[in-house]
Protein backbone atom coordinates (compact mmCIF):
# COMPACT_ATOMS: atom_id res chain seq x y z
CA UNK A 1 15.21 21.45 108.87
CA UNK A 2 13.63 22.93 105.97
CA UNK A 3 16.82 23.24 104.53
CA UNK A 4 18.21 19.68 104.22
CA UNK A 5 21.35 20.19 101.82
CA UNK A 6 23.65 21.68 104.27
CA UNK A 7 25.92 23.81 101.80
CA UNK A 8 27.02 27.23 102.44
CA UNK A 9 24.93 28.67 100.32
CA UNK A 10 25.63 32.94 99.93
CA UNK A 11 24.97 35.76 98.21
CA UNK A 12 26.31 38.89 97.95
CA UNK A 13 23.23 41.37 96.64
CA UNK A 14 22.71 44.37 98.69
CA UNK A 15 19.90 46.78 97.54
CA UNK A 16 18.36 47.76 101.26
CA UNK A 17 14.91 45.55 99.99
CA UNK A 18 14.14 45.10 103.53
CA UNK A 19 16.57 43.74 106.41
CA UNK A 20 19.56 45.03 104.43
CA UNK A 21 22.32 43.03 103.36
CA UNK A 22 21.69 40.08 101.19
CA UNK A 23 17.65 39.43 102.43
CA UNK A 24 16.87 41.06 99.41
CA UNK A 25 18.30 38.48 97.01
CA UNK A 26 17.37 35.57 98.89
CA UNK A 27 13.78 33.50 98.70
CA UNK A 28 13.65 33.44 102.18
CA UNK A 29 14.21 36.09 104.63
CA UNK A 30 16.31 35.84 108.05
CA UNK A 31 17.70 38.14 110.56
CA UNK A 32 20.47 37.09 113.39
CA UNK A 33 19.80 37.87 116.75
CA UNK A 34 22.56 39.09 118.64
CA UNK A 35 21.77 38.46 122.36
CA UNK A 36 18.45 36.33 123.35
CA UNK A 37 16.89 34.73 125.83
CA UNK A 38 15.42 31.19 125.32
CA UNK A 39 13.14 28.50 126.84
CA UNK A 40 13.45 25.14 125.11
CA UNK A 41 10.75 22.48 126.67
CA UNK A 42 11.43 18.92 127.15
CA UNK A 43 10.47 16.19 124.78
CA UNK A 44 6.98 15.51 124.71
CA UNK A 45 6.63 12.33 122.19
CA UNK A 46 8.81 13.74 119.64
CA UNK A 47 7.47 17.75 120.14
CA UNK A 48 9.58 20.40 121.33
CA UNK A 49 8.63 23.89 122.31
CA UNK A 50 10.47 27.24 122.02
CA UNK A 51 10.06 30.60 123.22
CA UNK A 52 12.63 33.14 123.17
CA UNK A 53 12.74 36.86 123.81
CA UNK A 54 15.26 39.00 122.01
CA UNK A 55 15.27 42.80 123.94
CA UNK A 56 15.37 46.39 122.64
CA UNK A 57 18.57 47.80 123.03
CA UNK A 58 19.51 51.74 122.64
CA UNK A 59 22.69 51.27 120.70
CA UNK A 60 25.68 54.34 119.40
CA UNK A 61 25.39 56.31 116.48
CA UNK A 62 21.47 55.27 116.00
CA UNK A 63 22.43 51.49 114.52
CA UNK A 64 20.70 48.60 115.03
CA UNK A 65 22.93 45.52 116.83
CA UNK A 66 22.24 43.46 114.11
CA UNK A 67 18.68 43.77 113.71
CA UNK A 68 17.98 42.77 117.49
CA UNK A 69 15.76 45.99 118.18
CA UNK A 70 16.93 49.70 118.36
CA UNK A 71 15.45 52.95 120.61
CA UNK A 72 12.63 53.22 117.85
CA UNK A 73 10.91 50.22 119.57
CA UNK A 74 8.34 49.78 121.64
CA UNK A 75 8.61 46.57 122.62
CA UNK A 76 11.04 43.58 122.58
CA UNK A 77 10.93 41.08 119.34
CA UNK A 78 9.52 37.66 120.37
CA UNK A 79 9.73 34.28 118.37
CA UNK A 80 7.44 31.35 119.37
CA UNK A 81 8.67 27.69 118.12
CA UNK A 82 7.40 24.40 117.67
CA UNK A 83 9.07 21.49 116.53
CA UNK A 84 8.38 18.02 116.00
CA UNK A 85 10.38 14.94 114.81
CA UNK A 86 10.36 10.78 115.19
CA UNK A 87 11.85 8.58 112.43
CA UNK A 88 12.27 10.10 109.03
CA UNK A 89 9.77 12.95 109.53
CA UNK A 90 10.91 16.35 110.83
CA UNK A 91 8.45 19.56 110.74
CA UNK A 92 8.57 22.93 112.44
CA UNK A 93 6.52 26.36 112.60
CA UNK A 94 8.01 29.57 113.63
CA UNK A 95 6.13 33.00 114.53
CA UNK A 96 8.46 35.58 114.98
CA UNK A 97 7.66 39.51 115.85
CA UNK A 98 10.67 41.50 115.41
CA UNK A 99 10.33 44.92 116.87
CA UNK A 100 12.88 47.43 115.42
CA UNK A 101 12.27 50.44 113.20
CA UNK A 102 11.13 48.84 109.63
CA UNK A 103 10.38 45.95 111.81
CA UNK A 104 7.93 42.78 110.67
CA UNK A 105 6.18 39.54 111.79
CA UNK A 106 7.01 36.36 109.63
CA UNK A 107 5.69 32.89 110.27
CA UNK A 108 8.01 29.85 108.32
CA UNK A 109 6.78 26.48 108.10
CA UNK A 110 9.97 23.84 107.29
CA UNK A 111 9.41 20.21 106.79
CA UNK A 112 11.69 17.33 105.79
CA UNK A 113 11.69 13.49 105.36
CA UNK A 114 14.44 10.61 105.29
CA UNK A 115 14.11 8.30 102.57
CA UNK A 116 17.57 6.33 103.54
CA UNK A 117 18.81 7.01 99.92
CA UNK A 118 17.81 10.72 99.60
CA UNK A 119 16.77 13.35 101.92
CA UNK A 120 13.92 16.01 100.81
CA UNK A 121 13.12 19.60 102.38
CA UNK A 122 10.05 22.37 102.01
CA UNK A 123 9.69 25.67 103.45
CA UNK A 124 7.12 28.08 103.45
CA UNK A 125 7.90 31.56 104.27
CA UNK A 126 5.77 34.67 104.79
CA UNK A 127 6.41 37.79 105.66
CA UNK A 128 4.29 41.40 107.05
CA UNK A 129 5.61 44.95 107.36
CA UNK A 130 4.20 46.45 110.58
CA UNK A 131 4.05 49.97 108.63
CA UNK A 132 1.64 47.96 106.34
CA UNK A 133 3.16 49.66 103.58
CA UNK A 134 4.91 46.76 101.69
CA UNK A 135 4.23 42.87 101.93
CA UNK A 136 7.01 40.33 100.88
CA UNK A 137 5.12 37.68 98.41
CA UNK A 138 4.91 33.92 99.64
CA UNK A 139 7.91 32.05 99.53
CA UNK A 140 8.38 28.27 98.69
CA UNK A 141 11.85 26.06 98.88
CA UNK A 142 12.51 22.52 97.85
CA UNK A 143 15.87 20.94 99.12
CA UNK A 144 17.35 17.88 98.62
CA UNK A 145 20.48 15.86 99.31
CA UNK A 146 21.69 12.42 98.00
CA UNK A 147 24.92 10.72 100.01
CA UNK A 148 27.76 10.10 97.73
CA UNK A 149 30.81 8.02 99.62
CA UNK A 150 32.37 10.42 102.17
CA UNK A 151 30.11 13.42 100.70
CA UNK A 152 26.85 14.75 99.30
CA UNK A 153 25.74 16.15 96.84
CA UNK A 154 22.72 18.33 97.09
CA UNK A 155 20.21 21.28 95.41
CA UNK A 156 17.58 23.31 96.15
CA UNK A 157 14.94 25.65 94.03
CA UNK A 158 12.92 28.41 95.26
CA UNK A 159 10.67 31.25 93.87
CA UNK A 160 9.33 34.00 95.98
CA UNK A 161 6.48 36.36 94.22
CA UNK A 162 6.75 40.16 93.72
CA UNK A 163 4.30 42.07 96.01
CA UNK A 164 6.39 44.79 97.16
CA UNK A 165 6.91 48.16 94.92
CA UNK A 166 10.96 47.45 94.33
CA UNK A 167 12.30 46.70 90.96
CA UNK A 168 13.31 42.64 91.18
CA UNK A 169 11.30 41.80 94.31
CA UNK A 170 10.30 38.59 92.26
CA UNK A 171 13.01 36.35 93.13
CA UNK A 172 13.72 32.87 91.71
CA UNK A 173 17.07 30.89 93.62
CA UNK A 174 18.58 27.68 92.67
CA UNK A 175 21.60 26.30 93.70
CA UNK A 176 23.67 23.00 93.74
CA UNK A 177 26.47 21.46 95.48
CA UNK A 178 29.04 19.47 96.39
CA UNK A 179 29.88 18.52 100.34
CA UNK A 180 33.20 16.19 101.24
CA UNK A 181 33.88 15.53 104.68
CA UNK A 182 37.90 15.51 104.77
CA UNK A 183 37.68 14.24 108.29
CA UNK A 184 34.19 14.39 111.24
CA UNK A 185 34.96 17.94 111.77
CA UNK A 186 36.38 19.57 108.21
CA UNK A 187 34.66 19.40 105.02
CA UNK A 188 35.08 21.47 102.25
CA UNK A 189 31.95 22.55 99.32
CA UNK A 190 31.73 23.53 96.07
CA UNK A 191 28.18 25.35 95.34
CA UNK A 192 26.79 26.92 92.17
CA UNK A 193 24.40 29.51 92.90
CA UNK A 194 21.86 31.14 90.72
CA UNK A 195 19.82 34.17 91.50
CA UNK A 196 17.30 35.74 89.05
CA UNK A 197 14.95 39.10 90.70
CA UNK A 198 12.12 40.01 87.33
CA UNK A 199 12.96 43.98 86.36
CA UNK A 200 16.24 43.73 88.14
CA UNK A 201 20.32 44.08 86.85
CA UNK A 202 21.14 42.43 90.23
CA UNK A 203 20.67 38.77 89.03
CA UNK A 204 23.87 37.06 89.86
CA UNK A 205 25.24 33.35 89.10
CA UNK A 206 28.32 32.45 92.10
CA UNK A 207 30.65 30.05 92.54
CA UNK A 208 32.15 29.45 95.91
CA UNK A 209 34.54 26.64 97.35
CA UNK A 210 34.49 27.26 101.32
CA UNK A 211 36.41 25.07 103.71
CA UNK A 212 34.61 24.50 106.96
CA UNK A 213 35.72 23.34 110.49
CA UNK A 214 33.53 22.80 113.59
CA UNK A 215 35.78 23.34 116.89
């Protein structure tokens, strides 16, 4: 929601920041939950409620299943949703507790609103260590996307401050696009992304045409 573009937009930075992978290089942080349990509530007058419960799992050779938990927690990771949308306006807050080793609480706030001729996106991201050793600065995200004929083109910008101790922590991202539907289920993209982390050699500018097909 917060994200209104809709381009595959990837990096790949690795510098084991926190979360591994490419978390480090991005604005905003994100881990995938392998295997969850979920409540979803009814409507209620255009709010929706979520509450899912993601459990520890003791997993071979002491490795996380993709950051769902490992035998260094005590507890199972949580994540507590509410959504609302009616017309042009869409707006969300998520809580999550992830329990794993290295493990963190991060509350995102997305927004978004439909102006017909242009669509516009904000999130607000932050994040807490549960060692209390290192805190992730604030991030903020604009997003936009314009419909062009059977496409889109879209953009977004966002800058995340340095509060942890790592050389290029302070992250700016911006990145810009080009979406054609081929058909209702293929498109393909073009997207130019930009990546610049203060103190760091792991700024990177990428260029990637991806195909995509829903089945």
């Amino acid at each position: 929601m917060g994200d209104v573009t809709g381009l595959p937009v990837v990096s790949g930075i690795s510098d084991g920041a926190i979360g591994g992978g490419d978390s480090a290089a991005r604005v905003i942080y994100g881990d995938t939950f392998t295997n969850y349990v979920a409540y979803n509530s009814p409507d209620f007058s255009g709010f929706r409620a979520s509450v899912a419960l993601i459990p520890s799992q003791a997993v071979a050779n002491s490795e996380v299943i993709l950051n769902a938990g490992d035998t260094a927690a005590t507890k199972d990771s949580m994540s507590y949703t509410l959504q609302y949308a009616v017309g042009p306006l869409g707006a969300g807050l998520n809580y999550v507790d992830v329990a794993k080793t290295g493990g963190y609480t991060m509350t995102t706030l997305v927004a978004s609103y439909d102006l017909g001729v242009a669509k516009f996106g904000y999130t607000y991201q932050d994040i807490k260590l549960n060692d209390g050793t290192q805190k992730p600065g604030a991030a903020n995200v604009l997003t936009a996307v314009v419909p062009m004929g059977a496409g889109s083109i879209a953009g977004g910008y966002g800058v995340r401050g340095a509060k942890l101790s790592i050389a290029g922590d302070d992250v700016k991202q911006s990145f810009i696009g080009y979406k054609y539907n081929l058909s209702k289920r293929t498109n393909v993209s073009l997207v130019y992304n930009k990546i610049d982390r203060a103190g760091s050699t792991a700024d990177r500018t990428e260029t990637h045409m991806i195909v995509g097909h829903t089945f």
